[in-house]
Protein backbone atom coordinates (compact mmCIF):
# COMPACT_ATOMS: atom_id res chain seq x y z
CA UNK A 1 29.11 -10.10 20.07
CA UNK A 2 26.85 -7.20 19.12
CA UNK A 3 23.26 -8.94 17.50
CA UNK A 4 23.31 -5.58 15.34
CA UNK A 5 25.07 -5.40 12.24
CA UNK A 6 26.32 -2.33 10.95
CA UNK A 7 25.72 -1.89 7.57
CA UNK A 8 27.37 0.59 4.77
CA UNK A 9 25.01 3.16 3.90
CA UNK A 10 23.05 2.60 0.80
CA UNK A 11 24.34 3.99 -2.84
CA UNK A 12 22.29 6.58 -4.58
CA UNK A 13 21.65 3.98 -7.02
CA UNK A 14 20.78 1.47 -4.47
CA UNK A 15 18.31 3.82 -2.62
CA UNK A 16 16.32 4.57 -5.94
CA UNK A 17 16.12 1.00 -6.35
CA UNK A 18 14.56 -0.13 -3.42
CA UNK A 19 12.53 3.11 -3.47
CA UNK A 20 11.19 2.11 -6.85
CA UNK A 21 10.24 -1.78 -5.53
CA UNK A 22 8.86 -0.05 -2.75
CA UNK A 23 6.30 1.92 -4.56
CA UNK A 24 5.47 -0.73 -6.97
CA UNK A 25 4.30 -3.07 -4.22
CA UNK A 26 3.31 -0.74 -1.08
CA UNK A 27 0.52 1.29 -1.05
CA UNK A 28 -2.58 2.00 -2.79
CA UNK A 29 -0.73 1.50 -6.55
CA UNK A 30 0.14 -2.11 -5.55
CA UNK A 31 -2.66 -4.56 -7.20
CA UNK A 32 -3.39 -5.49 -2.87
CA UNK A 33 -3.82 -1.52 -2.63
CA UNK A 34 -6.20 -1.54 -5.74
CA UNK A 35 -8.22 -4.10 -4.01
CA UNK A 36 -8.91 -3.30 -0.81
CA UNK A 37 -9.49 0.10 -2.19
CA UNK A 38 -12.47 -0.93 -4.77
CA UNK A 39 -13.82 -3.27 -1.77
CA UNK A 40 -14.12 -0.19 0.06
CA UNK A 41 -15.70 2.07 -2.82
CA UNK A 42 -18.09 -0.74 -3.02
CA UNK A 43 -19.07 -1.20 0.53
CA UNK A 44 -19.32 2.69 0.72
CA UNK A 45 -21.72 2.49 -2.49
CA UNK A 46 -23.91 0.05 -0.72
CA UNK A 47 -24.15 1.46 2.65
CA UNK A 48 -25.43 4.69 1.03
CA UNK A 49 -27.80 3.33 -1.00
CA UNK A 50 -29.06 1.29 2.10
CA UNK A 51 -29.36 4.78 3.86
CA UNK A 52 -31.02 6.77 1.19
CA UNK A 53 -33.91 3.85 0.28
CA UNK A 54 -33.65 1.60 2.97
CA UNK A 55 -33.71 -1.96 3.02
C-alpha cells in the first residue's frame, strides 16, 4: 500500500479559497507579519541612532 494519496485536483473555487486563507495569514499582511516587521523598523531605528550619536 502506497503511503501517498492521490488526491483530485483542486476546483477553481477551491483554489481561490485556500489562496485567500493563505494570504490572510502568511506573510507580511498577517498580524505575525505586522509584528515582526515593526520589531524590525524599530531595531533598525535604534541601531542608527546608536551609530549617528553614539552611546
Amino acid at each position: 500500500m502506497s503511503l501517498i494519496q492521490q488526491r483530485a485536483p483542486l476546483s477553481h473555487e477551491e483554489e481561490l479559497k485556500y489562496a485567500k486563507l493563505a494570504m490572510e495569514w502568511y506573510g507580511w499582511g498577517s498580524p505575525i507579519g505586522l509584528g515582526i516587521l515593526l520589531v524590525a523598523l524599530a531595531a533598525a531605528a535604534v541601531l542608527v541612532r546608536l551609530a549617528v550619536y553614539g552611546f
